[in-house]
Protein backbone atom coordinates (compact mmCIF):
# COMPACT_ATOMS: atom_id res chain seq x y z
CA UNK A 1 10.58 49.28 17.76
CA UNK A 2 6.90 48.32 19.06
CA UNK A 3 6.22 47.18 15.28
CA UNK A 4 9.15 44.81 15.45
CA UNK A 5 8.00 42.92 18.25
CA UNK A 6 4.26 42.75 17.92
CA UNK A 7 4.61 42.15 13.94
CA UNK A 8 4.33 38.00 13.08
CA UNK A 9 6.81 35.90 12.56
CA UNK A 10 6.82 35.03 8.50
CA UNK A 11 8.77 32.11 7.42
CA UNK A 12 8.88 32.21 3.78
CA UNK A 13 8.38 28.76 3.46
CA UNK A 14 5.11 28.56 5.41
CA UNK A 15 2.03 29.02 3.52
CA UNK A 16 -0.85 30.06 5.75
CA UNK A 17 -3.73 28.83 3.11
CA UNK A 18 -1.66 25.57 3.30
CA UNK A 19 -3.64 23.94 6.55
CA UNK A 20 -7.08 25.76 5.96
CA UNK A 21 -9.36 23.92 4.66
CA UNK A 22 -11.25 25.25 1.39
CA UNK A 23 -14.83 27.03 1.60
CA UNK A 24 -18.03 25.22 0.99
CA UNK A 25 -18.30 26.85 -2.36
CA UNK A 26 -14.49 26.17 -3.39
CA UNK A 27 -14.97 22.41 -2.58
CA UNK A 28 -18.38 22.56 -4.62
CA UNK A 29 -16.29 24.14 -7.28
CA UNK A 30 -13.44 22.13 -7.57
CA UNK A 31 -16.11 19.02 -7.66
CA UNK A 32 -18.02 20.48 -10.29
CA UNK A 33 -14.89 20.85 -12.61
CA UNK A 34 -14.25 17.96 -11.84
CA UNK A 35 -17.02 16.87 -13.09
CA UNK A 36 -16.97 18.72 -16.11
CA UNK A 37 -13.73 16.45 -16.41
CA UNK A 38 -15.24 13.12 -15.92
CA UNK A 39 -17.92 14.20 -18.79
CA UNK A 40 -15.46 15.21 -21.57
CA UNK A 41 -13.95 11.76 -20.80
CA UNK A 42 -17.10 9.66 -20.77
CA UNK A 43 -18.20 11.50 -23.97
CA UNK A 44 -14.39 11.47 -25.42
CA UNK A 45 -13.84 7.71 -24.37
CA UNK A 46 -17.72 6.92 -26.30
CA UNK A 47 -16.66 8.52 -29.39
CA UNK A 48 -13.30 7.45 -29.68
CA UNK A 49 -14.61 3.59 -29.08
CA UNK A 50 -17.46 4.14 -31.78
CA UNK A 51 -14.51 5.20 -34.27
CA UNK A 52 -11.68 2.46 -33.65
CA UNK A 53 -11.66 -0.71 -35.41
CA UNK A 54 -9.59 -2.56 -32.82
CA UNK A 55 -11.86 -4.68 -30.52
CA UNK A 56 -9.72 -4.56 -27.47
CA UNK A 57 -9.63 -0.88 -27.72
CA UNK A 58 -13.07 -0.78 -28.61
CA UNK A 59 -14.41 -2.84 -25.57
CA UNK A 60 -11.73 -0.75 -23.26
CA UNK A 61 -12.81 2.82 -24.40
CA UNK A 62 -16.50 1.88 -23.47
CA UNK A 63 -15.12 0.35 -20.08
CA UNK A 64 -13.29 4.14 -19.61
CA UNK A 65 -16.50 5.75 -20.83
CA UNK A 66 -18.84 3.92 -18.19
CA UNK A 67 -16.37 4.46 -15.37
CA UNK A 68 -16.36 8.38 -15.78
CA UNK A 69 -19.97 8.53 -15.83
CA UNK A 70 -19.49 6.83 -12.81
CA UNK A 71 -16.82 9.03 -11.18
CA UNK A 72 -19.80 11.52 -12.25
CA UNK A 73 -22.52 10.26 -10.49
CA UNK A 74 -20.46 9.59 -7.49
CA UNK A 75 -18.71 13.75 -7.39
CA UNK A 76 -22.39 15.21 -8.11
CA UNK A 77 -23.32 13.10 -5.16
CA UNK A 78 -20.46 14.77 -3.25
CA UNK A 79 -21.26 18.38 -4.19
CA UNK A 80 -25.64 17.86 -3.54
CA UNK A 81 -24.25 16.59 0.08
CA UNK A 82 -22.81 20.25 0.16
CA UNK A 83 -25.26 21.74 -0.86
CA UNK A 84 -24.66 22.43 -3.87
CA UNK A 85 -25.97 21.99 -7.69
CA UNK A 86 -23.82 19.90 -9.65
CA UNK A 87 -23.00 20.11 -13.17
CA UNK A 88 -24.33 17.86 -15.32
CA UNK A 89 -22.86 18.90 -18.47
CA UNK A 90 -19.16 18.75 -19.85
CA UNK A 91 -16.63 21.42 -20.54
CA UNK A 92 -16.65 23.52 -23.80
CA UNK A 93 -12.87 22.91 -24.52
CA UNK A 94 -13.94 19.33 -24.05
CA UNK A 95 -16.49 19.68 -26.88
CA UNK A 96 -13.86 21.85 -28.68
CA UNK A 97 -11.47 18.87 -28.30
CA UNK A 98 -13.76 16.21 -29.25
CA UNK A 99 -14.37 18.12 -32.40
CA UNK A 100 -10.81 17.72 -32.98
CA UNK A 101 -10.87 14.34 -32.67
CA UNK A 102 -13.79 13.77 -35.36
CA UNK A 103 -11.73 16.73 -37.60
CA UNK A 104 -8.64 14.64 -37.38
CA UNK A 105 -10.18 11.21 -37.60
CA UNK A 106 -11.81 11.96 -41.02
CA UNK A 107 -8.60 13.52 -42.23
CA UNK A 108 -6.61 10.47 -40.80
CA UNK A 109 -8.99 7.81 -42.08
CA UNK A 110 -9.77 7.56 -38.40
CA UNK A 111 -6.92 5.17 -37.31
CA UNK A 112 -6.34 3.70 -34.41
CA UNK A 113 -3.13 5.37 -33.75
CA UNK A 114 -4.59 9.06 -34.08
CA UNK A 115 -7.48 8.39 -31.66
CA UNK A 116 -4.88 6.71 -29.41
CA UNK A 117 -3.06 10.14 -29.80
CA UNK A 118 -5.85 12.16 -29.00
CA UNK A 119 -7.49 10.00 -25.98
CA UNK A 120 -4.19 10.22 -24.56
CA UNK A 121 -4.08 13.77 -24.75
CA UNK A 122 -7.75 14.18 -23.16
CA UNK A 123 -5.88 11.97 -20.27
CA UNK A 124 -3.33 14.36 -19.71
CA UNK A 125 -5.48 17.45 -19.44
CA UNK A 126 -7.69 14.92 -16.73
CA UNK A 127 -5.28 13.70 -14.43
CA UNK A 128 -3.53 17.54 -14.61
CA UNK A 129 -7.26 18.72 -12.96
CA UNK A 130 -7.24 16.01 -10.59
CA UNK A 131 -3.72 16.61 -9.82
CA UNK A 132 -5.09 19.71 -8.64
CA UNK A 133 -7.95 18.93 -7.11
CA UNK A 134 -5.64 16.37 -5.33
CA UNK A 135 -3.28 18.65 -3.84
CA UNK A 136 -6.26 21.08 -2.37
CA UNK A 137 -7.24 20.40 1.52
CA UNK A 138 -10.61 19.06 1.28
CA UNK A 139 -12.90 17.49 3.33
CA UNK A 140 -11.45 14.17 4.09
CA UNK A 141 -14.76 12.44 2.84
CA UNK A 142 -14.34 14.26 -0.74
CA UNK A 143 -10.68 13.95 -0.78
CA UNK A 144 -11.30 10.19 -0.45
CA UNK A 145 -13.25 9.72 -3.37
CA UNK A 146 -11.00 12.42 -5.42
CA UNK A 147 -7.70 10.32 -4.96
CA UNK A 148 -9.56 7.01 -5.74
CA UNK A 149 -10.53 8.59 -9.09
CA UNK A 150 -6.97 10.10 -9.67
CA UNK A 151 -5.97 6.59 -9.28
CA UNK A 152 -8.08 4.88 -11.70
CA UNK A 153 -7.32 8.45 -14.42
CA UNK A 154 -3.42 7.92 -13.76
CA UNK A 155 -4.16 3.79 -14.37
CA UNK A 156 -6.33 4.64 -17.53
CA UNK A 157 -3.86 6.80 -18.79
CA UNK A 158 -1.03 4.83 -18.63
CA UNK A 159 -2.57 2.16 -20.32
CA UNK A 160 -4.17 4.22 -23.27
CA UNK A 161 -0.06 5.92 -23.29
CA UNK A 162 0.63 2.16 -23.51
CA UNK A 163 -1.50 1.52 -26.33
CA UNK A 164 -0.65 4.69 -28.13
CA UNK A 165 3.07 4.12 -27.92
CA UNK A 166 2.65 0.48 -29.86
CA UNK A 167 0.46 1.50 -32.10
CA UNK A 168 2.84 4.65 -33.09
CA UNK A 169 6.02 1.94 -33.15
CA UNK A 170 3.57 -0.38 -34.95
CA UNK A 171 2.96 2.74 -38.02
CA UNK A 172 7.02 3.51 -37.30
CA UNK A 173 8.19 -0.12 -38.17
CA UNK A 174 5.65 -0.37 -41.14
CA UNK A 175 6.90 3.25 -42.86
CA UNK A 176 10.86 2.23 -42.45
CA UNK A 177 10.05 -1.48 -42.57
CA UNK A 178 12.37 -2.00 -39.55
């Protein structure tokens, strides 16, 4: 009976980690993959606009390139506020994937539409980490700067999905001729 009353409440619903905000070193952490992140894409975003022959593309993936290095410069400036070291390198499934993308381009003949495939795919995998990182109770300084990123990673996505998706209905029409 005593354990009845003095026990707590629990609403299933209610998630006590939910309102508490993260450690230093989780916040430092997320950051830091986060910047991992923002390096695949700088380096991904270079490469891809060294291999496309489209000059709109070309001047864009260089524009995408510069802005994650500097979403990195502005996180590593986040986490050495913290304390913390930041990373200054990229992720190996980033180099693993970028790898891909030079496999696939000399296979392809490097088209446009395959590095559109792939960039987009790097996007995905980037806004799903600062999806994440989004939905974490941060500081409201860092959590600032994270959802102005997101922002620009969901924009840059949906325009290199926009590109991808013509260029793919482009190849369609020109295989069926319809």
């Amino acid at each position: 009976m005593i354990n009845e009353i003095t026990a707590p409440i629990m609403n299933d619903s209610f998630d006590a980690n939910e309102n508490t905000m993260l450690s230093n070193d989780d916040v430092i952490s997320t950051l830091n993959g986060l910047i991992e992140t923002c390096k695949d894409g700088q380096e991904g975003f270079k490469e891809s606009a060294e291999s496309v022959t489209d000059s709109t593309l070309k001047t864009a993936f260089y524009e995408f390139s510069q802005q994650r290095a500097q979403f990195v410069g502005e996180l590593q400036s986040l986490v050495r506020d913290l304390g913390g070291d930041p990373e200054n390198s990229g992720s190996i499934s980033g180099a693993i994937h970028r790898g891909w993308i030079d496999l696939k381009a000399m296979v392809t003949g490097k088209s446009d539409a395959a590095i559109l495939n792939e960039a987009e795919r790097g996007e995905d995998v980037a806004k799903g980490y600062y999806r994440d990182a989004a939905e974490k109770n941060l500081p409201a300084n860092v959590s600032s700067v994270v959802n102005k990123q997101y922002q620009a990673i969901q924009s840059a996505h949906n325009q290199v999905k926009q590109w991808r998706d013509s260029a793919n209905n482009e190849n369609s029409t020109a295989k069926t001729g319809y």
